[in-house]
N, C-alpha and C. Protein backbone atom coordinates (compact mmCIF):
# COMPACT_ATOMS: atom_id res chain seq x y z
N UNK A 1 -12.56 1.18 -16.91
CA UNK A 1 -11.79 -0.02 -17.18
C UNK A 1 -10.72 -0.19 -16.10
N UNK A 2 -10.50 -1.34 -15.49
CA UNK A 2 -9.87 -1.15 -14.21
C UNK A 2 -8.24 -1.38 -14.57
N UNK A 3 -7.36 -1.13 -14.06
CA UNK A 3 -5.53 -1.07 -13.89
C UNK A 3 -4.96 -1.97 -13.49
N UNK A 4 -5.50 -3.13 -13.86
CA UNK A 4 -5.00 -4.43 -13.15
C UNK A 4 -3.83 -4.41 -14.40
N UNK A 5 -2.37 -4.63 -12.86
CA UNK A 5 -0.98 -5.20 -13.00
C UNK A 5 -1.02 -6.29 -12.67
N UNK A 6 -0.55 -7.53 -13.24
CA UNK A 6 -0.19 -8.36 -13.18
C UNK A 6 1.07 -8.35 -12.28
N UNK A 7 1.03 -9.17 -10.99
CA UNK A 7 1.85 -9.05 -10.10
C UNK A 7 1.53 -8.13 -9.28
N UNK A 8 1.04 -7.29 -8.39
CA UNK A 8 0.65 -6.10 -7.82
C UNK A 8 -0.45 -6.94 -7.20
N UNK A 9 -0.37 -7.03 -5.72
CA UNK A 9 -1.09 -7.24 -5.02
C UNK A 9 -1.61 -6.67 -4.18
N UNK A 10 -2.71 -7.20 -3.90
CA UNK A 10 -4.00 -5.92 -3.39
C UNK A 10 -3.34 -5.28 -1.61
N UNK A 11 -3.61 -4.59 -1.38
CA UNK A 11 -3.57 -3.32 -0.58
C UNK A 11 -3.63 -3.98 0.90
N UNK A 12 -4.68 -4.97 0.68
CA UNK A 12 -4.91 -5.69 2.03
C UNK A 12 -4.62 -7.01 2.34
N UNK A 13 -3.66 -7.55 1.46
CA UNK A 13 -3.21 -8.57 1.78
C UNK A 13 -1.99 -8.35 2.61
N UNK A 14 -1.59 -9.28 3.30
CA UNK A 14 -0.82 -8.96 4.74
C UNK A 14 0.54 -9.87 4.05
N UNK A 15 2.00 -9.21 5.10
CA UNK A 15 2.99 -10.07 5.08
C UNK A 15 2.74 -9.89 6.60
N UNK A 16 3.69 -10.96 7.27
CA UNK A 16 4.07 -10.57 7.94
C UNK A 16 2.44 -10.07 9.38
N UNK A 17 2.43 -9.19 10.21
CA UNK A 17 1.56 -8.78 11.02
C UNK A 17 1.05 -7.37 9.90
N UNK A 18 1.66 -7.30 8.89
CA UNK A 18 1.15 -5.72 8.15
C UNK A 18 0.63 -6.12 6.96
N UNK A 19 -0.67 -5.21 6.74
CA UNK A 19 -1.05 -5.00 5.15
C UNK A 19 -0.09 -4.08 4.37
N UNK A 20 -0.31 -3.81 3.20
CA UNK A 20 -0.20 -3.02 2.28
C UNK A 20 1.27 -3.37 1.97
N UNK A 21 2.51 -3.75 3.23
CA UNK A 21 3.98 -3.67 3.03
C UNK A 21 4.12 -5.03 1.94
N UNK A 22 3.48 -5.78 1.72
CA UNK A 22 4.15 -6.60 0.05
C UNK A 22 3.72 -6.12 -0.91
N UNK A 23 2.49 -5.24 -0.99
CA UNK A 23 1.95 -3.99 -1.98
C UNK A 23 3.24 -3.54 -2.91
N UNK A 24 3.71 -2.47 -1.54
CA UNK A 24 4.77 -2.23 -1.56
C UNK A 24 6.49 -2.63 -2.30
N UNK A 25 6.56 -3.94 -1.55
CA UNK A 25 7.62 -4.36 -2.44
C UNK A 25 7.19 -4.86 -4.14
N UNK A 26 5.98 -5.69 -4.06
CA UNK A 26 5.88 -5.59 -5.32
C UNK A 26 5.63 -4.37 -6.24
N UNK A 27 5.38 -3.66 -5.93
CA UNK A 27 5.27 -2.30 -6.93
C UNK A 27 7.42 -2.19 -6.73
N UNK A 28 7.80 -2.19 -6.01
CA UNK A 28 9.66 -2.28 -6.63
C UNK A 28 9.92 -3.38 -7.19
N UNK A 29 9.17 -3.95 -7.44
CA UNK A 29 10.28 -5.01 -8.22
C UNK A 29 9.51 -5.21 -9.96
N UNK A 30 8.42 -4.72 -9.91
CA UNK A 30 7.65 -4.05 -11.09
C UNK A 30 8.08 -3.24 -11.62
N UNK A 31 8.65 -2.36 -11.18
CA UNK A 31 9.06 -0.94 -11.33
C UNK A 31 10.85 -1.31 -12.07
N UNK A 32 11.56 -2.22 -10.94
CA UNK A 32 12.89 -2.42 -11.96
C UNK A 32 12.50 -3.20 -13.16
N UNK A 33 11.80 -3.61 -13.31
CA UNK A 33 11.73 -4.96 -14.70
C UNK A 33 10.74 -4.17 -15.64
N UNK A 34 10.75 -2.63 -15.29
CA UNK A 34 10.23 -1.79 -16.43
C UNK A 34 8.61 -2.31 -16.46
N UNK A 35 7.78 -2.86 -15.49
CA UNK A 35 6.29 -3.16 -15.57
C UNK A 35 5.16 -2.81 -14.76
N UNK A 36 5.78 -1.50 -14.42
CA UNK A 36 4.95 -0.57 -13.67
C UNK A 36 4.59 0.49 -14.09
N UNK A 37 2.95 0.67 -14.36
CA UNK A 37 2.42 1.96 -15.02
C UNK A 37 3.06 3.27 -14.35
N UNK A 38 3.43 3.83 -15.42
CA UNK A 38 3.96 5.36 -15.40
C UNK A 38 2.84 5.96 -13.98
N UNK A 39 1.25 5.73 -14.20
CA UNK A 39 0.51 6.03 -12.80
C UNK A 39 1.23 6.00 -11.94
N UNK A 40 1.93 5.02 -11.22
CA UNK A 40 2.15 4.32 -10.20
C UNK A 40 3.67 4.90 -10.02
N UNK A 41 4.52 5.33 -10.56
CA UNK A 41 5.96 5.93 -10.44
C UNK A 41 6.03 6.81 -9.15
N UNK A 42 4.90 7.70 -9.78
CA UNK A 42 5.08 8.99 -8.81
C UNK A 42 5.11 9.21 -7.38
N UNK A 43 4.43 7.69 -7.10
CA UNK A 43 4.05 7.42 -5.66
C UNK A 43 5.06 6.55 -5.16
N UNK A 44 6.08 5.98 -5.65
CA UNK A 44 7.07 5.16 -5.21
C UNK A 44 8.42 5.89 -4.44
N UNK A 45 8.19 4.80 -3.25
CA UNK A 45 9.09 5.35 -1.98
C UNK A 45 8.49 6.72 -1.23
N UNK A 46 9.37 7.60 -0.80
CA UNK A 46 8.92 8.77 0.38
C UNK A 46 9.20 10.49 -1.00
N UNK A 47 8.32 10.39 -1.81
CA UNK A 47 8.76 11.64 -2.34
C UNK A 47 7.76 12.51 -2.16
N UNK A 48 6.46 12.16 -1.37
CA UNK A 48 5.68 13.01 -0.59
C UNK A 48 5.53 12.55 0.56
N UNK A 49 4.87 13.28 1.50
CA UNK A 49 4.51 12.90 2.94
C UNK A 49 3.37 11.80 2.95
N UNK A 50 2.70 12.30 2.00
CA UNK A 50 1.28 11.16 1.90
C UNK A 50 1.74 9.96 1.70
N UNK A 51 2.48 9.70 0.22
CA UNK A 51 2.25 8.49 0.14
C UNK A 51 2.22 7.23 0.85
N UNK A 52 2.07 6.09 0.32
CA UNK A 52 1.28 4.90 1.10
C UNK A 52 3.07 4.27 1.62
N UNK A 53 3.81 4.58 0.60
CA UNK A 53 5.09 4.11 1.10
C UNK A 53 5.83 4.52 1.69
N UNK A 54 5.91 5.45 1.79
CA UNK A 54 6.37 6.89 2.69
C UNK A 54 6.24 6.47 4.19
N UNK A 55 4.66 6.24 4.30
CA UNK A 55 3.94 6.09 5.55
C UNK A 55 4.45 4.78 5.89
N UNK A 56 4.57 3.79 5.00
CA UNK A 56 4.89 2.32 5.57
C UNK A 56 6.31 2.41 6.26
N UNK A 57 7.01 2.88 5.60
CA UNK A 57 8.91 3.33 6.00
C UNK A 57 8.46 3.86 7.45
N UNK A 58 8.03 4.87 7.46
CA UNK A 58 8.20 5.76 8.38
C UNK A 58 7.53 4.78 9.71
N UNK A 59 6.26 4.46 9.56
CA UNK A 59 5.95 3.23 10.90
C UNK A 59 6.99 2.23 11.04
N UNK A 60 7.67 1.64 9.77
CA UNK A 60 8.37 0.55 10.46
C UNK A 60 10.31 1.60 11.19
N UNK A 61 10.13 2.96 10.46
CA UNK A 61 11.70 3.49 11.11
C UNK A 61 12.41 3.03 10.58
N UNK A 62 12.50 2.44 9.08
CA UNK A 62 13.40 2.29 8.19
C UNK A 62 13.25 2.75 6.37
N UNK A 63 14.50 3.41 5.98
CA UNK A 63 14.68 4.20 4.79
C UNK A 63 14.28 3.16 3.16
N UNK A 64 13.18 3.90 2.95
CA UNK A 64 12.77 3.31 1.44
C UNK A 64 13.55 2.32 0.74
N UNK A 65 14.87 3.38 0.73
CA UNK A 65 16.25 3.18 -0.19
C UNK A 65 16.16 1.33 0.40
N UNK A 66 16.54 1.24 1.78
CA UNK A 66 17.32 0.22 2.21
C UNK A 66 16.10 -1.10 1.98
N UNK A 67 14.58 -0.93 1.83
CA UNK A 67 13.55 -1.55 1.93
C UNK A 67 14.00 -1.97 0.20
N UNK A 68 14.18 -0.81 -0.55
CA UNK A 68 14.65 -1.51 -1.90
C UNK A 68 15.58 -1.98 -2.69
N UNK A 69 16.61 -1.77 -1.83
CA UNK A 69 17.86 -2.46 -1.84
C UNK A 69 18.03 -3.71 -1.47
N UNK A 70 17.16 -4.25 -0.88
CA UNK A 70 17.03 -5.61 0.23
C UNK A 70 16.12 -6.55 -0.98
N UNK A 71 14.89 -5.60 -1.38
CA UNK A 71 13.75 -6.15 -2.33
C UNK A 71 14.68 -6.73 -3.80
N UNK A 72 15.10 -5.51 -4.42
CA UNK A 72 16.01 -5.78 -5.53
C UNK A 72 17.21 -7.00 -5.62
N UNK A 73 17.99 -7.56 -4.05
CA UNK A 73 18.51 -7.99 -3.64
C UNK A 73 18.22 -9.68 -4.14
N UNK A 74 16.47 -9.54 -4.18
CA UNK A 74 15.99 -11.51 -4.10
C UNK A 74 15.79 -11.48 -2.70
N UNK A 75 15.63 -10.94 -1.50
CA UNK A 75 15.31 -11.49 -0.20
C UNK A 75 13.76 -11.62 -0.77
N UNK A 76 13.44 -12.53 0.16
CA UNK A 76 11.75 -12.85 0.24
C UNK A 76 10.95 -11.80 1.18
N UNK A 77 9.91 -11.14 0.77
CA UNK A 77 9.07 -10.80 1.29
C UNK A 77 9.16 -10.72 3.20
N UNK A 78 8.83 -11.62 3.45
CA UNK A 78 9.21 -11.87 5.09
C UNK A 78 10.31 -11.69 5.39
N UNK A 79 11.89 -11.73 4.73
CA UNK A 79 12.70 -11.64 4.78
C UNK A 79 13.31 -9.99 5.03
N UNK A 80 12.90 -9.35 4.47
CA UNK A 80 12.65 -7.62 4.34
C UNK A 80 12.21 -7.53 5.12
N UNK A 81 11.12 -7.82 5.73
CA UNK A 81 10.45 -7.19 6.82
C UNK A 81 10.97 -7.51 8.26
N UNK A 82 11.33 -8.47 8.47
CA UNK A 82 12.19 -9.21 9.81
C UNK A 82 13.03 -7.96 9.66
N UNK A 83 13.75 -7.97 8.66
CA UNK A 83 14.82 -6.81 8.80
C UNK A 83 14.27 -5.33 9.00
N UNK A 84 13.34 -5.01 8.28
CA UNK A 84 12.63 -4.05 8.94
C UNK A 84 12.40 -3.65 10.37
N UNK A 85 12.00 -4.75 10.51
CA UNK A 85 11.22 -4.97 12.07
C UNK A 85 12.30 -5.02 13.40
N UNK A 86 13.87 -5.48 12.94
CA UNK A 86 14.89 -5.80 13.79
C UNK A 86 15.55 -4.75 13.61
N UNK A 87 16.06 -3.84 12.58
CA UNK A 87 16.47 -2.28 12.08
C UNK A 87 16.10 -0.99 12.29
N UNK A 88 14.73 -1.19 12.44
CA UNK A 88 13.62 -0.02 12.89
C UNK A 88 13.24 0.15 13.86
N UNK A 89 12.17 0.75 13.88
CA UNK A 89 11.58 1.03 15.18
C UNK A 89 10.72 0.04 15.96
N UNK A 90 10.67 -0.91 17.00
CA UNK A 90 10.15 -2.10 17.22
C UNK A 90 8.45 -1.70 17.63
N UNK A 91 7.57 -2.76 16.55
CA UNK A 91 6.55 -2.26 16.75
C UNK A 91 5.77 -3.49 17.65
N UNK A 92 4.83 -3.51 18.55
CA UNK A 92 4.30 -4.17 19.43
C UNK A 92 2.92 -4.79 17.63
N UNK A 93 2.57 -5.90 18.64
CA UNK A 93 1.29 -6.31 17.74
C UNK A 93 0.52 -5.57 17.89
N UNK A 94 -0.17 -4.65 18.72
CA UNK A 94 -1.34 -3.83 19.19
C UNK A 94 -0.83 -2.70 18.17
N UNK A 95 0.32 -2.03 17.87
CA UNK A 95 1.15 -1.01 16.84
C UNK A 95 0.59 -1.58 15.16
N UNK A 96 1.19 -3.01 15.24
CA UNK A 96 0.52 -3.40 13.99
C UNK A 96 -0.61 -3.39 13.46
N UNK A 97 -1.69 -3.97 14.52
CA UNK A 97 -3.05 -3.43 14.40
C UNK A 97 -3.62 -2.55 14.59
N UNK A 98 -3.01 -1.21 15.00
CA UNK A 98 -3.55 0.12 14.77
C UNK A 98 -2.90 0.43 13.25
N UNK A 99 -1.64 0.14 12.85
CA UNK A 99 -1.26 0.51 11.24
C UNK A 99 -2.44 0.22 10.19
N UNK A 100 -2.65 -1.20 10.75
CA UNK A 100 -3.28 -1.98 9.41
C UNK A 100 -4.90 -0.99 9.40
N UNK A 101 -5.18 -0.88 10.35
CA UNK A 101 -6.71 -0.18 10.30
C UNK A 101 -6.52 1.34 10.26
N UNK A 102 -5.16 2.02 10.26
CA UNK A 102 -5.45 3.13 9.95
C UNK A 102 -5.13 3.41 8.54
N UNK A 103 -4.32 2.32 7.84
CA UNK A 103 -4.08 2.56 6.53
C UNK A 103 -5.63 1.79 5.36
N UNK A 104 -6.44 1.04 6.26
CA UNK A 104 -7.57 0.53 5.65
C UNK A 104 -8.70 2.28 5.54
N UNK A 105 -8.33 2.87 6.40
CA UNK A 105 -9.69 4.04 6.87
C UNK A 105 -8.95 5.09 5.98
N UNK A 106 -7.90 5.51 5.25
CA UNK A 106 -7.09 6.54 4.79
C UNK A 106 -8.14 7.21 3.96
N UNK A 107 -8.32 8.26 4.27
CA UNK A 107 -9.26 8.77 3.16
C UNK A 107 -10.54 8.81 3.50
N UNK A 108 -10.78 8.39 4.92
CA UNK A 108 -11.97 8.84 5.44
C UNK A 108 -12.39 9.65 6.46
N UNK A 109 -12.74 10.81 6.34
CA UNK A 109 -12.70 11.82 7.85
C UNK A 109 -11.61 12.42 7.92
N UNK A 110 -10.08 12.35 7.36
CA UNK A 110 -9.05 12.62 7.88
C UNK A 110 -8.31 13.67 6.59
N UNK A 111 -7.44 14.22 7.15
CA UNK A 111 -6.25 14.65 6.45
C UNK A 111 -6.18 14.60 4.51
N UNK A 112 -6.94 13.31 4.29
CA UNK A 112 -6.48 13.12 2.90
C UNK A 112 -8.58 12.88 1.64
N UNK A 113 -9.03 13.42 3.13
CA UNK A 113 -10.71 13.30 2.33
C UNK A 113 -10.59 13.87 1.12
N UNK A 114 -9.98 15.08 0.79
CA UNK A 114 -10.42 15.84 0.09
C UNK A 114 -9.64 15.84 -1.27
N UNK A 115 -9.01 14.77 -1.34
CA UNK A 115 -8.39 14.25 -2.40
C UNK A 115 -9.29 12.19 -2.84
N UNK A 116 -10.09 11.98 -2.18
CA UNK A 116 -10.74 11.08 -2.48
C UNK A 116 -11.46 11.35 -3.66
N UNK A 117 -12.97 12.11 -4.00
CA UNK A 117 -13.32 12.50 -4.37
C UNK A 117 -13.17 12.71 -5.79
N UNK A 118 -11.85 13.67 -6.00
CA UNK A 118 -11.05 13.64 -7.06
C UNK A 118 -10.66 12.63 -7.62
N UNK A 119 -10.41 11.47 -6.85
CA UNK A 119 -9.72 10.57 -7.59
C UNK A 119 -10.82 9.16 -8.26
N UNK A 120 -11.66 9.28 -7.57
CA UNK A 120 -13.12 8.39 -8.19
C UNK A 120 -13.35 9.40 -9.53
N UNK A 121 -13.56 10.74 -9.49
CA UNK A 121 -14.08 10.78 -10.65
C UNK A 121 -13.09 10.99 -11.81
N UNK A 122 -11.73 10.91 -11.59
CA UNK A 122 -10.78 10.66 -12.88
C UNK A 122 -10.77 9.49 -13.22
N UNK A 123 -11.03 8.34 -12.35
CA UNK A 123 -11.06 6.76 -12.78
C UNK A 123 -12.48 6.34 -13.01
N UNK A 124 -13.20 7.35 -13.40
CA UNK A 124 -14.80 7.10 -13.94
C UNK A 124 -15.33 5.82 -12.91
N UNK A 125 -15.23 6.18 -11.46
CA UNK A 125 -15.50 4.96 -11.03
C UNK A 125 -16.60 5.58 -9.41
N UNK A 126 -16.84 6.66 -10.13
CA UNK A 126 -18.24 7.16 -9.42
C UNK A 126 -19.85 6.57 -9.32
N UNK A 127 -20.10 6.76 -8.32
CA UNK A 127 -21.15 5.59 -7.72
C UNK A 127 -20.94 4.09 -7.47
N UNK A 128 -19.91 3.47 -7.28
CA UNK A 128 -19.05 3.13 -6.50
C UNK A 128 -18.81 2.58 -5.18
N UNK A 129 -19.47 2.08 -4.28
CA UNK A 129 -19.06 2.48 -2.17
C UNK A 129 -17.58 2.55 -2.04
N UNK A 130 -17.16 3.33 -2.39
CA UNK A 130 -15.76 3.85 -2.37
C UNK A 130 -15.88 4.83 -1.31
N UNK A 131 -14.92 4.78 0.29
CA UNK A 131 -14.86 5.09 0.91
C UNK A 131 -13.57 5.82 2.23
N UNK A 132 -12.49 5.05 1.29
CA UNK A 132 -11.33 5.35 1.54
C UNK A 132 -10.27 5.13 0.21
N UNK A 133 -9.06 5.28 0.69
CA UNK A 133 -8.15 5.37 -0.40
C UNK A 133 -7.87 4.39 -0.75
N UNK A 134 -7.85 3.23 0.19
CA UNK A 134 -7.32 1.65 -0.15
C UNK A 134 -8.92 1.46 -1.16
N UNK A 135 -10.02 1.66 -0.89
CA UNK A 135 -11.19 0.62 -1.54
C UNK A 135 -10.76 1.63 -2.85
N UNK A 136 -10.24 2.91 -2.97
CA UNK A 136 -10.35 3.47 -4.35
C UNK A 136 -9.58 2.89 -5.48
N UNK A 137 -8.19 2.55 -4.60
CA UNK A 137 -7.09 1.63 -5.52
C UNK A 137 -8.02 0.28 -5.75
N UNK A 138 -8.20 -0.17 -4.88
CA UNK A 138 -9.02 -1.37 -5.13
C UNK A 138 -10.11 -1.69 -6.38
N UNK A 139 -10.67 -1.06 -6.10
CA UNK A 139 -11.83 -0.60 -6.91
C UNK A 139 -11.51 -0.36 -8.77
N UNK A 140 -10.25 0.82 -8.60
CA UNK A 140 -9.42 0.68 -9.88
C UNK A 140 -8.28 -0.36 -10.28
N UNK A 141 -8.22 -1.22 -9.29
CA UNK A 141 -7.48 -2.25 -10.40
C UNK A 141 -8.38 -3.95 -10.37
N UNK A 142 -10.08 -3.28 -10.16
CA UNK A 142 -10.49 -4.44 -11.02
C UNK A 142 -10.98 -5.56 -9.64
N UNK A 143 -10.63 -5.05 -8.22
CA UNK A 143 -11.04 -5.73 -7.24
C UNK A 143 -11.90 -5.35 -6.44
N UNK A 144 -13.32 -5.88 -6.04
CA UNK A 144 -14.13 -5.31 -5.49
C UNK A 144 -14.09 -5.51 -3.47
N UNK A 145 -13.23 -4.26 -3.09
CA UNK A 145 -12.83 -4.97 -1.68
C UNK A 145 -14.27 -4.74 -0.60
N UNK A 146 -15.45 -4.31 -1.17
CA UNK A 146 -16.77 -4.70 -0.40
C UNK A 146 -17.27 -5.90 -0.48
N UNK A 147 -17.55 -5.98 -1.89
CA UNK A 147 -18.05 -7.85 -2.16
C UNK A 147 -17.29 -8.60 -1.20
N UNK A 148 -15.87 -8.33 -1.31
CA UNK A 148 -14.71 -9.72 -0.38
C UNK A 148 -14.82 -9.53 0.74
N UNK A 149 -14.91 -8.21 1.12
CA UNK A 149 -15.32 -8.10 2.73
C UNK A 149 -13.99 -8.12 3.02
N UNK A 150 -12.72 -7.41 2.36
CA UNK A 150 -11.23 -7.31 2.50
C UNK A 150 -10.80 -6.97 3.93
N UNK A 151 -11.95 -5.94 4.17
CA UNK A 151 -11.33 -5.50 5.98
C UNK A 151 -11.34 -7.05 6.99
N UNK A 152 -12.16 -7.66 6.86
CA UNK A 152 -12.37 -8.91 7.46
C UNK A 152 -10.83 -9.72 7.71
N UNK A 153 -9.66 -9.62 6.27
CA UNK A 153 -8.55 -10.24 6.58
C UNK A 153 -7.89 -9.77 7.14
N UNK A 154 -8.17 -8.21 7.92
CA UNK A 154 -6.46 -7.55 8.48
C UNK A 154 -6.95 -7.82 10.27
């Protein structure tokens, strides 16, 4: 049965030149208004190296905290990220499009394979073309990002 949040948008939809970073803010602003699955807590902001937000902070060179301080704030989406982008570490477009395709491939060949696996068969969502970590989230909240051909938008 898939984990679709209402409000929580998919993995590969873009702000800005980046995927996953309005993912991101919307899972904070879910999270203050108390409507974010307990799942989803553990992974919010940099409290491991892996996570997806962790990794987003760290490419753009600016602190979680200040990404959700800005979010909580009412700035818009694009609005956060300009500031990101003018605060941090300045990323070229060719930077952006290596982010977006290395956070589309996460979970394949690399560093984090061996936690894929595991995570299809706790979300009974084996047999599947689940192939990385983004199609696994995908996949569990109810969106099929092969049918859409999701890589196609980044």
């Amino acid at each position: 049965m898939p984990n679709s949040i209402p409000g929580l948008r998919s993995c590969y939809d873009k702000v800005g030149r980046l995927i996953y970073f309005g993912r991101m803010l919307d899972k904070i602003r879910l999270h203050a208004a108390g409507q974010l699955s307990p799942d989803y807590k553990e992974n919010l902001g940099e409290p491991h190296p892996f996570t997806l937000d962790g990794r987003c902070c760290r490419f753009l060179g600016v602190p979680y905290s200040e990404i959700r301080t800005r979010t909580l704030a009412g700035q818009p989406d694009e609005v956060v990220l300009n500031w990101a982008h003018s605060h941090g570490t300045p990323r070229t477009d060719e930077e952006c499009h290596i982010w977006n395709r290395f956070i589309a491939k996460l979970g394949w060949r690399d560093e984090r394979s061996h936690v894929l696996p595991q995570r299809i068969q706790e979300s009974g969502l084996a047999g599947r073309p689940i192939e990385t970590l983004i199609d696994h989230i995908e996949f569990d909240e109810g969106r099929d990002p092969v049918a859409a051909r999701a890589w196609e938008k980044i």
